[in-house]
ModelCIF file with pLDDT and N, C-alpha, C, O atoms, coordinates in Angstrom:
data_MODEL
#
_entry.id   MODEL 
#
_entity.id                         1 
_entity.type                       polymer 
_entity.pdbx_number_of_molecules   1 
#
_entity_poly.entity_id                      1 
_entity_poly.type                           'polypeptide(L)' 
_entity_poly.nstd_linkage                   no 
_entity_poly.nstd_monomer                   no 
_entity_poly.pdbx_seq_one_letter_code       
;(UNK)(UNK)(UNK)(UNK)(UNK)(UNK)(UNK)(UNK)(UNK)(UNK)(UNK)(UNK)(UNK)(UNK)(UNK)(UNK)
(UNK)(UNK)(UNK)(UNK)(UNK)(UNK)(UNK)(UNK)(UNK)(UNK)(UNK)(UNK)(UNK)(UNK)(UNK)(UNK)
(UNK)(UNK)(UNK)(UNK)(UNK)(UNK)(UNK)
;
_entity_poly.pdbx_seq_one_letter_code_can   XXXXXXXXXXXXXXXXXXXXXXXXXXXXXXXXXXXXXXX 
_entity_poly.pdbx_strand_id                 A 
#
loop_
_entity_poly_seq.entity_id 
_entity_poly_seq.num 
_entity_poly_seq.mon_id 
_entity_poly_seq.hetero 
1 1  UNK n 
1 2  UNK n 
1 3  UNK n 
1 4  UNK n 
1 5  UNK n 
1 6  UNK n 
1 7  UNK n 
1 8  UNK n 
1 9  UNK n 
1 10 UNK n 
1 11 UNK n 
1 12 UNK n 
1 13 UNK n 
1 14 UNK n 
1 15 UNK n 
1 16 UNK n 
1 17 UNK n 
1 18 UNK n 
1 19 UNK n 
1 20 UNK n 
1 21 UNK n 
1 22 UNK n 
1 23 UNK n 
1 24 UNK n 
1 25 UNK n 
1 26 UNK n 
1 27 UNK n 
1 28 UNK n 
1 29 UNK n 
1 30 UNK n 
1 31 UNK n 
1 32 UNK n 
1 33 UNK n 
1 34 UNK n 
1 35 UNK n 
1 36 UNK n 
1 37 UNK n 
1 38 UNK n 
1 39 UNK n 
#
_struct_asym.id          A 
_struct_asym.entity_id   1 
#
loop_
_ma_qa_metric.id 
_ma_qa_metric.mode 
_ma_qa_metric.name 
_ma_qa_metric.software_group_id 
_ma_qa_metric.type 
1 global pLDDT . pLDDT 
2 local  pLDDT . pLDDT 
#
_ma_qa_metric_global.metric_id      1 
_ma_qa_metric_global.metric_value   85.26 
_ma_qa_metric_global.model_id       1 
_ma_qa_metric_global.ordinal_id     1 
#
loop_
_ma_qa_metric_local.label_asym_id 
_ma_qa_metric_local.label_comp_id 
_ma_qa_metric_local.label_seq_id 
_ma_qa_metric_local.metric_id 
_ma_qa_metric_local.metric_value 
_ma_qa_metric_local.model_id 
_ma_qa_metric_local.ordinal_id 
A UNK 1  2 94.00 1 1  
A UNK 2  2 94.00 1 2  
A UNK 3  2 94.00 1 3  
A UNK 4  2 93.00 1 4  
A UNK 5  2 92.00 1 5  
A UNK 6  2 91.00 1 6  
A UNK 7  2 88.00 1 7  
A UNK 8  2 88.00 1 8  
A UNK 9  2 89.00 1 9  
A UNK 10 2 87.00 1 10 
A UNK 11 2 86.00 1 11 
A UNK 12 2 83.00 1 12 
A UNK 13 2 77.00 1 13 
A UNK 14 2 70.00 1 14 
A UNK 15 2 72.00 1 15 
A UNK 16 2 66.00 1 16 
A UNK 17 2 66.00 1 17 
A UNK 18 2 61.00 1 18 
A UNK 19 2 60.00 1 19 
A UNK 20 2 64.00 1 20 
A UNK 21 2 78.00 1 21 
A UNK 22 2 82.00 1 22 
A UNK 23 2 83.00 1 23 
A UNK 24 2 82.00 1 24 
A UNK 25 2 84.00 1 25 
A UNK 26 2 88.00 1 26 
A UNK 27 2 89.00 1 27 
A UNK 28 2 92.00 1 28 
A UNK 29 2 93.00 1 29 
A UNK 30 2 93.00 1 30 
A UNK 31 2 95.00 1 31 
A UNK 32 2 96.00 1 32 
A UNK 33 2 95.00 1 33 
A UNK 34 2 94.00 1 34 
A UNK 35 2 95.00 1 35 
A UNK 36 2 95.00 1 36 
A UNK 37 2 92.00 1 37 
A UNK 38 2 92.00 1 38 
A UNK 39 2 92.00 1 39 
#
loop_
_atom_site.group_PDB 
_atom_site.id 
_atom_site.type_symbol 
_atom_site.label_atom_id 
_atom_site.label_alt_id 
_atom_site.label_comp_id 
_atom_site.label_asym_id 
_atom_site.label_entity_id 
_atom_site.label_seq_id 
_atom_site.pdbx_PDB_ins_code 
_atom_site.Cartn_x 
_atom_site.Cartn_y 
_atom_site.Cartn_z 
_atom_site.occupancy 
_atom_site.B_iso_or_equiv 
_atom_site.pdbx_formal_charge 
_atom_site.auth_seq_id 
_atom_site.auth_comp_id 
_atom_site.auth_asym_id 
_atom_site.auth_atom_id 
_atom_site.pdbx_PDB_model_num 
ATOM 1   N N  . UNK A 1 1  ? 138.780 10.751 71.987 1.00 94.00 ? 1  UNK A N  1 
ATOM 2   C CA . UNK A 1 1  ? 137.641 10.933 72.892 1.00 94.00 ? 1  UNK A CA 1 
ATOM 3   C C  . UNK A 1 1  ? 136.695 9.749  72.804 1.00 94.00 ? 1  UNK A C  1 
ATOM 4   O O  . UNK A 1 1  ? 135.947 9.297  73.671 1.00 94.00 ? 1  UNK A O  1 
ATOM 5   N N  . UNK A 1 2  ? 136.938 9.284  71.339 1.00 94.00 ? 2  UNK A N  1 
ATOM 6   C CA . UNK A 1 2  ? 135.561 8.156  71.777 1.00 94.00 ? 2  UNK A CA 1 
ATOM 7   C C  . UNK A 1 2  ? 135.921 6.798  72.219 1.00 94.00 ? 2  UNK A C  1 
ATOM 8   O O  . UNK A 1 2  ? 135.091 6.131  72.837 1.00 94.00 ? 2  UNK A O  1 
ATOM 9   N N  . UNK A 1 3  ? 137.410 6.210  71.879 1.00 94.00 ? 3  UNK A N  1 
ATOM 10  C CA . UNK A 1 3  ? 138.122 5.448  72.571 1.00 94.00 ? 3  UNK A CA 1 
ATOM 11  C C  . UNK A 1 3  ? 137.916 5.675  74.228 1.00 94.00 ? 3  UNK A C  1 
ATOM 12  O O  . UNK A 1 3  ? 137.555 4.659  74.822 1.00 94.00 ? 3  UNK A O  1 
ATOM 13  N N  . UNK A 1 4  ? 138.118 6.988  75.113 1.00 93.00 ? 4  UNK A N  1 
ATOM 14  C CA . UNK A 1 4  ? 138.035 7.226  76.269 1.00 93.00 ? 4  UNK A CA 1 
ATOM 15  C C  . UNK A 1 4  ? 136.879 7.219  76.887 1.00 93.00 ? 4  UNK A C  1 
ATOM 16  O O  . UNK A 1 4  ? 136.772 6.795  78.038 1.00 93.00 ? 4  UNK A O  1 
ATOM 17  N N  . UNK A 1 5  ? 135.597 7.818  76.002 1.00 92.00 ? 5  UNK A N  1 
ATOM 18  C CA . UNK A 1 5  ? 134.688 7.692  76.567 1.00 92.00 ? 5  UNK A CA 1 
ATOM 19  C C  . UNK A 1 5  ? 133.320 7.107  75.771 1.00 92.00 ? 5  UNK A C  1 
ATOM 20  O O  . UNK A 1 5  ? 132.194 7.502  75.468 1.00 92.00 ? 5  UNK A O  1 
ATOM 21  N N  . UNK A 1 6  ? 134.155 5.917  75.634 1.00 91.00 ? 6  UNK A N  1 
ATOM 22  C CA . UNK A 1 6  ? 133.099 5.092  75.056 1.00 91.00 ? 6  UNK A CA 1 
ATOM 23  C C  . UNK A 1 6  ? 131.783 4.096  75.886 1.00 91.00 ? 6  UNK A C  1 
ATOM 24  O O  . UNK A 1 6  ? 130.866 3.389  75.469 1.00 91.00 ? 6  UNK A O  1 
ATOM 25  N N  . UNK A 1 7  ? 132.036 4.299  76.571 1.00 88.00 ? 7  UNK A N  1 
ATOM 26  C CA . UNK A 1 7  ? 130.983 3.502  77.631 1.00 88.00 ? 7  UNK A CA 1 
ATOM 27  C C  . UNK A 1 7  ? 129.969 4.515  77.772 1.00 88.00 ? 7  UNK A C  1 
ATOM 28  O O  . UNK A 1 7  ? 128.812 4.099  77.731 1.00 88.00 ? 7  UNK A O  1 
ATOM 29  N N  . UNK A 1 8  ? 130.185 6.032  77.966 1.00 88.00 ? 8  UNK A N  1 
ATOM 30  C CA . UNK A 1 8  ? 129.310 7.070  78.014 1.00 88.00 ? 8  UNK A CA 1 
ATOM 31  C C  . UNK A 1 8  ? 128.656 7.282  76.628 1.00 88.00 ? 8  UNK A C  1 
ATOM 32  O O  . UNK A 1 8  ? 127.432 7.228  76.501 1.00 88.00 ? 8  UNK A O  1 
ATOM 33  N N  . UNK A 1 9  ? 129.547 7.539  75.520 1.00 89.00 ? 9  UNK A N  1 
ATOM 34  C CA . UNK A 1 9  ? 129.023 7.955  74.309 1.00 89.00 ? 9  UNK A CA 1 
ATOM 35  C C  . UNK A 1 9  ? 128.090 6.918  73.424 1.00 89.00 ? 9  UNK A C  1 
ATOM 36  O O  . UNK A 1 9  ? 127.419 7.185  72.427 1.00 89.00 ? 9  UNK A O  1 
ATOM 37  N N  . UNK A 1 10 ? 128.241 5.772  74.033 1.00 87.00 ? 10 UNK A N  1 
ATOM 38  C CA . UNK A 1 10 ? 127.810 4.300  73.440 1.00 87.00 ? 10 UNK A CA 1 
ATOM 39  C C  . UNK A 1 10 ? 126.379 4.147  73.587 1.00 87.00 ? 10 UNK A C  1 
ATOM 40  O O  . UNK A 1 10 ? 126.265 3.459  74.601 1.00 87.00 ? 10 UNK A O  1 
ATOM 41  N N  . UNK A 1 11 ? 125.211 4.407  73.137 1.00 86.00 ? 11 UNK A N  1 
ATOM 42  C CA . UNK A 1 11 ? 123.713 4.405  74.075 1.00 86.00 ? 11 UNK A CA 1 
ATOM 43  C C  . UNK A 1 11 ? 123.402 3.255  73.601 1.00 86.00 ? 11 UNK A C  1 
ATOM 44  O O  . UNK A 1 11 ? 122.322 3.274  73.012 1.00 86.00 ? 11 UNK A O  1 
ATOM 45  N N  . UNK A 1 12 ? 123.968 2.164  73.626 1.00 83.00 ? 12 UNK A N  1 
ATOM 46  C CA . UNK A 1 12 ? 123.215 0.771  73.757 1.00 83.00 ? 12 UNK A CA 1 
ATOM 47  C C  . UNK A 1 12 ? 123.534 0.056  74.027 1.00 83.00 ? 12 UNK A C  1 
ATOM 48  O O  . UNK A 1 12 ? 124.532 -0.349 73.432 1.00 83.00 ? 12 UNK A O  1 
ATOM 49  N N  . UNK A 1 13 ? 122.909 -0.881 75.337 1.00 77.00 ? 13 UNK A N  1 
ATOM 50  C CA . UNK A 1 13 ? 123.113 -2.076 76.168 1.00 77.00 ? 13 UNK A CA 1 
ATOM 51  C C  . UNK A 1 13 ? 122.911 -3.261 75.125 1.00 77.00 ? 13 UNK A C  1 
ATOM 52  O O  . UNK A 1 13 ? 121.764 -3.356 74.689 1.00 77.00 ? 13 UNK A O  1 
ATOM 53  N N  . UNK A 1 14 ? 123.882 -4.216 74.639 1.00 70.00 ? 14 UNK A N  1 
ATOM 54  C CA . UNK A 1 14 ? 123.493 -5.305 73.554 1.00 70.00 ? 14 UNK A CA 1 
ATOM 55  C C  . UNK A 1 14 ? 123.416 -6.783 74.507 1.00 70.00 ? 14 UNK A C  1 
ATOM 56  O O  . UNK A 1 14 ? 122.954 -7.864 74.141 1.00 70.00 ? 14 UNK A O  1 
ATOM 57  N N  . UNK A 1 15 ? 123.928 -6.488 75.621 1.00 72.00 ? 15 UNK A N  1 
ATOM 58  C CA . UNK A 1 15 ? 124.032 -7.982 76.797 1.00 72.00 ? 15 UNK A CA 1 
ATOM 59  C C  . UNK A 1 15 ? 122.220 -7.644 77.034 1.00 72.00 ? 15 UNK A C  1 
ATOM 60  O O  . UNK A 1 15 ? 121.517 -8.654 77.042 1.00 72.00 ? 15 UNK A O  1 
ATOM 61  N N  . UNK A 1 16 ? 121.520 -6.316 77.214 1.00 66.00 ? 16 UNK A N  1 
ATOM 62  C CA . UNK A 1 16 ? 120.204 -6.972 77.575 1.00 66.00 ? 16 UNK A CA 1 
ATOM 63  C C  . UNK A 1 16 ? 119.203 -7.708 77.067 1.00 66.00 ? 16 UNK A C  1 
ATOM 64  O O  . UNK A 1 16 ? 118.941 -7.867 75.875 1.00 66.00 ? 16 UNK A O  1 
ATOM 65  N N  . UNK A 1 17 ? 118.633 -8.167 78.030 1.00 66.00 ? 17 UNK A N  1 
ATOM 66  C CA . UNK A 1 17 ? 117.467 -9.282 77.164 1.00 66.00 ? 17 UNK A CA 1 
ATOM 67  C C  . UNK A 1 17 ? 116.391 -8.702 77.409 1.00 66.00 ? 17 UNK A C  1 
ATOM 68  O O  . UNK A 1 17 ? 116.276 -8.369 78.588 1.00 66.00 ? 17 UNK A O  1 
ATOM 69  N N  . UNK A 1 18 ? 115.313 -8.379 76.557 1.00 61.00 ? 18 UNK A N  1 
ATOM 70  C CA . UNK A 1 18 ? 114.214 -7.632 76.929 1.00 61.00 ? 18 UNK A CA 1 
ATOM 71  C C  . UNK A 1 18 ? 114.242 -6.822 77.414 1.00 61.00 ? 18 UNK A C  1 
ATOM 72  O O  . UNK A 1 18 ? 115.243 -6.441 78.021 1.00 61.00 ? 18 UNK A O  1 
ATOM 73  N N  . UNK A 1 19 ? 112.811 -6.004 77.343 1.00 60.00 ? 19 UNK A N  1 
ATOM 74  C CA . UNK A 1 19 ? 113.134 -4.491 77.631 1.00 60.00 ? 19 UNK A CA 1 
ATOM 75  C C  . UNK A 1 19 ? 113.959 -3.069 76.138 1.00 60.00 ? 19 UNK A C  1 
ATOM 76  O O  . UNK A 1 19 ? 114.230 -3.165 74.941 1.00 60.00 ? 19 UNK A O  1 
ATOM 77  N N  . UNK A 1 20 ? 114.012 -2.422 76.738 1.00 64.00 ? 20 UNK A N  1 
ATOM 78  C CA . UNK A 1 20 ? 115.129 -1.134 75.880 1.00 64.00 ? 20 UNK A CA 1 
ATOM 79  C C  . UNK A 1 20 ? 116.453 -1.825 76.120 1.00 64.00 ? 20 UNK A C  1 
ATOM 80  O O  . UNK A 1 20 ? 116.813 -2.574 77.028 1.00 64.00 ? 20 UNK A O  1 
ATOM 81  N N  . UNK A 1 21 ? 117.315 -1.185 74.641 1.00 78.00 ? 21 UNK A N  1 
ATOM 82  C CA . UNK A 1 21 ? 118.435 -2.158 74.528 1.00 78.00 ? 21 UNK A CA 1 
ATOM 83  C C  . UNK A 1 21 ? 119.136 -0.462 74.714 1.00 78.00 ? 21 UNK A C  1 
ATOM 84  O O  . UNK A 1 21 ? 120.346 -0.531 74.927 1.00 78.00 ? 21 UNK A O  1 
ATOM 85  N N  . UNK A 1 22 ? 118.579 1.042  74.669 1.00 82.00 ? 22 UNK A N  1 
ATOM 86  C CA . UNK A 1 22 ? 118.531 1.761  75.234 1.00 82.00 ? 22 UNK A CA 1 
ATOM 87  C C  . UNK A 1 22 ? 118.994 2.096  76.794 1.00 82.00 ? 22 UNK A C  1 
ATOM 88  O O  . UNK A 1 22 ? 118.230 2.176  77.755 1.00 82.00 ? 22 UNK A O  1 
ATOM 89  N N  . UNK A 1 23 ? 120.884 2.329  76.810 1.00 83.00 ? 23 UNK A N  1 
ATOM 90  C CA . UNK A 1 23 ? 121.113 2.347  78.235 1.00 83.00 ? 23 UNK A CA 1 
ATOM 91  C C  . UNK A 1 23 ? 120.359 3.520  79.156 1.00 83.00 ? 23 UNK A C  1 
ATOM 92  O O  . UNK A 1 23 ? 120.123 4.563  78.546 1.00 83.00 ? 23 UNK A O  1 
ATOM 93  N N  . UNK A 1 24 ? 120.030 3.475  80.305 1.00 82.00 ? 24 UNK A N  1 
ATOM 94  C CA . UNK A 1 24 ? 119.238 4.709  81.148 1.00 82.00 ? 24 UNK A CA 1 
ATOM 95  C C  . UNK A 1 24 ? 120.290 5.690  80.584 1.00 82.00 ? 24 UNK A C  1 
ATOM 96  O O  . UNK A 1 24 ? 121.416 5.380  80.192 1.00 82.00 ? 24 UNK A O  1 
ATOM 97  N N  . UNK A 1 25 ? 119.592 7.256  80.614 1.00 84.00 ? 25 UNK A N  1 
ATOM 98  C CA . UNK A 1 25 ? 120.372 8.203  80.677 1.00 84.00 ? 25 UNK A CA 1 
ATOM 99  C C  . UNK A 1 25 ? 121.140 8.482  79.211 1.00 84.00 ? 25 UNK A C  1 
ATOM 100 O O  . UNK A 1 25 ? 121.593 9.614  79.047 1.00 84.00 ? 25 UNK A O  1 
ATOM 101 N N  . UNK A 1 26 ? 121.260 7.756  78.423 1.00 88.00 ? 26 UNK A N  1 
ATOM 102 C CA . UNK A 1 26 ? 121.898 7.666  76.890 1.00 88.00 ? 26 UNK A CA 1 
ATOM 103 C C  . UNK A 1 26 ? 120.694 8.725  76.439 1.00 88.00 ? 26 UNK A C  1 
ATOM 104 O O  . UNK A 1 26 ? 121.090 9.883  76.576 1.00 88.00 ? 26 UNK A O  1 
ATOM 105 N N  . UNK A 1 27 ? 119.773 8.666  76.101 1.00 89.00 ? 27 UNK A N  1 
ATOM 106 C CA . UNK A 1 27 ? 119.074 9.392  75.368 1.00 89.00 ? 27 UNK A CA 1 
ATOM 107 C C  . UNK A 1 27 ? 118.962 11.157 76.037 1.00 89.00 ? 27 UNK A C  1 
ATOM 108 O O  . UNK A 1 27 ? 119.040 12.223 75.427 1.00 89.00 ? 27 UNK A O  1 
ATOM 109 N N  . UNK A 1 28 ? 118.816 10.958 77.072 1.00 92.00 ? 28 UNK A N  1 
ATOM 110 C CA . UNK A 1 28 ? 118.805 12.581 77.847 1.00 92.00 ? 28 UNK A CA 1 
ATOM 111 C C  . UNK A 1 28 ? 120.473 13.107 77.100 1.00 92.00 ? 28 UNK A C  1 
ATOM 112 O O  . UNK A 1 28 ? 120.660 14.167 76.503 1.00 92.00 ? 28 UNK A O  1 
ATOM 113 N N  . UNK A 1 29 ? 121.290 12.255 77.302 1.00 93.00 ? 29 UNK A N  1 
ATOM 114 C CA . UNK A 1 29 ? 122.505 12.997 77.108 1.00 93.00 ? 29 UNK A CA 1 
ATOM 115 C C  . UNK A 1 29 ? 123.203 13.504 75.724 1.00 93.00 ? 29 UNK A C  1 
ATOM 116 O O  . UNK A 1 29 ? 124.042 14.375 75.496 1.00 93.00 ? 29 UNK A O  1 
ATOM 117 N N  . UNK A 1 30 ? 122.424 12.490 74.816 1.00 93.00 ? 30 UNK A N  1 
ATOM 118 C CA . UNK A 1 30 ? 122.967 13.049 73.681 1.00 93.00 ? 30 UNK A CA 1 
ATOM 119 C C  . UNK A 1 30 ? 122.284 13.684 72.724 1.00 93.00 ? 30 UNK A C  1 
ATOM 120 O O  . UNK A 1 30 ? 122.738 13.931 71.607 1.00 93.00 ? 30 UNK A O  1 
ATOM 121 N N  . UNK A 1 31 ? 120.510 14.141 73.356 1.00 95.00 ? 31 UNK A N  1 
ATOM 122 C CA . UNK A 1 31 ? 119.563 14.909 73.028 1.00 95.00 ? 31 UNK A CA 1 
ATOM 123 C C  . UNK A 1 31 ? 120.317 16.249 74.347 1.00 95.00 ? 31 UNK A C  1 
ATOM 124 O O  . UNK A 1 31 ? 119.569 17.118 74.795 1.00 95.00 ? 31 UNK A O  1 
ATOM 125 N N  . UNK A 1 32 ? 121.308 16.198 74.634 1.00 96.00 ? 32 UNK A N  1 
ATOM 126 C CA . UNK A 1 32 ? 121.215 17.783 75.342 1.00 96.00 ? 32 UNK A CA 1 
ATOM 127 C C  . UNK A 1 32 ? 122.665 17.972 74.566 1.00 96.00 ? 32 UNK A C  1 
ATOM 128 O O  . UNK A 1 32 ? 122.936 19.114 74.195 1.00 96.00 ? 32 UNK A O  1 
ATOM 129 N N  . UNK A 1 33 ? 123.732 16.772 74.269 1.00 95.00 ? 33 UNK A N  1 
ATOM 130 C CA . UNK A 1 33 ? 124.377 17.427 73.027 1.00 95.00 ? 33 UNK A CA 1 
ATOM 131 C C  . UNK A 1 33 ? 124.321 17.537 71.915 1.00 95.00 ? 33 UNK A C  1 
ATOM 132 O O  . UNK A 1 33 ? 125.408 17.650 71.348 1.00 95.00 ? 33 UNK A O  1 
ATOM 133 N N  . UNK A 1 34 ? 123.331 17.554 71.238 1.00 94.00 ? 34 UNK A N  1 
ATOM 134 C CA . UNK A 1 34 ? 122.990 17.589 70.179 1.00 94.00 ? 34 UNK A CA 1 
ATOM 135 C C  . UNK A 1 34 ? 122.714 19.334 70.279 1.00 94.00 ? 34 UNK A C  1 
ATOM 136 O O  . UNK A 1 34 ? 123.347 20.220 69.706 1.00 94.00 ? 34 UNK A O  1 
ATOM 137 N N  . UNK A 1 35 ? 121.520 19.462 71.234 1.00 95.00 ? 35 UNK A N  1 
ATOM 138 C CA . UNK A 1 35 ? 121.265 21.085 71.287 1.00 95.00 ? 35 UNK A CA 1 
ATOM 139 C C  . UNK A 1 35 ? 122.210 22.555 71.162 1.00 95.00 ? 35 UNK A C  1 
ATOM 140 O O  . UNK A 1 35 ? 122.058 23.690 70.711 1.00 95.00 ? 35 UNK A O  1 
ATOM 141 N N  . UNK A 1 36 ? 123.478 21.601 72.002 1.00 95.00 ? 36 UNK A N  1 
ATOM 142 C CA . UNK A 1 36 ? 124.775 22.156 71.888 1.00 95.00 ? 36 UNK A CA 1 
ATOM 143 C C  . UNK A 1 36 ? 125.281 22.654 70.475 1.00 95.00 ? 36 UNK A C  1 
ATOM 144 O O  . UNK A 1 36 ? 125.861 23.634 70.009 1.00 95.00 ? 36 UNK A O  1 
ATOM 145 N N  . UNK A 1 37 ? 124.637 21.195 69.951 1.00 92.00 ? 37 UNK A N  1 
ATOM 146 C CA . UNK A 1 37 ? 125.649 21.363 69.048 1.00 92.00 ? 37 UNK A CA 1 
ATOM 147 C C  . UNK A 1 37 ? 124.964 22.344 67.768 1.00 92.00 ? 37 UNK A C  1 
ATOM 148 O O  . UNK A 1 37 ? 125.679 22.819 66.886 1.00 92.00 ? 37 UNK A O  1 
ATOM 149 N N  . UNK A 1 38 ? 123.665 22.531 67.816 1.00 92.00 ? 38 UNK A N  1 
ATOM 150 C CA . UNK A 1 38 ? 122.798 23.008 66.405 1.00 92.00 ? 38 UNK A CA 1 
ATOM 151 C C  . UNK A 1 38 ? 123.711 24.557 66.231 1.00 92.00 ? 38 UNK A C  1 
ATOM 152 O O  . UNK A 1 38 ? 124.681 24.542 65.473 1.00 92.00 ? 38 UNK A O  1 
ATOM 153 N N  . UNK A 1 39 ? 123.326 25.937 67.003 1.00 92.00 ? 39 UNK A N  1 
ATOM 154 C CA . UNK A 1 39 ? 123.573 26.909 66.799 1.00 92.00 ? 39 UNK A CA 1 
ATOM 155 C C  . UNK A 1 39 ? 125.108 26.747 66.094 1.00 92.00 ? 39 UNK A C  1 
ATOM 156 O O  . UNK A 1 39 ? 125.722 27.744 65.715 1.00 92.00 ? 39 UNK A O  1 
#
């Protein structure tokens, strides 16, 4: 899975210059699986 979906599971842009190295949308997604995952 993380071979396949590594572009999704990956939350950081390292080509950007300035700014969040933080891709959009990385943080919403793995703060809503995380929630998943507590119980």
């Amino acid at each position: 899975v993380v071979l396949m979906f590594w572009k999704r599971l990956w939350p950081f842009d390292l080509r950007k210059k300035g700014g969040s190295l933080i891709k959009k949308g990385a943080v919403p997604l793995w703060s809503k699986i995380l929630v998943s995952c507590v119980p």
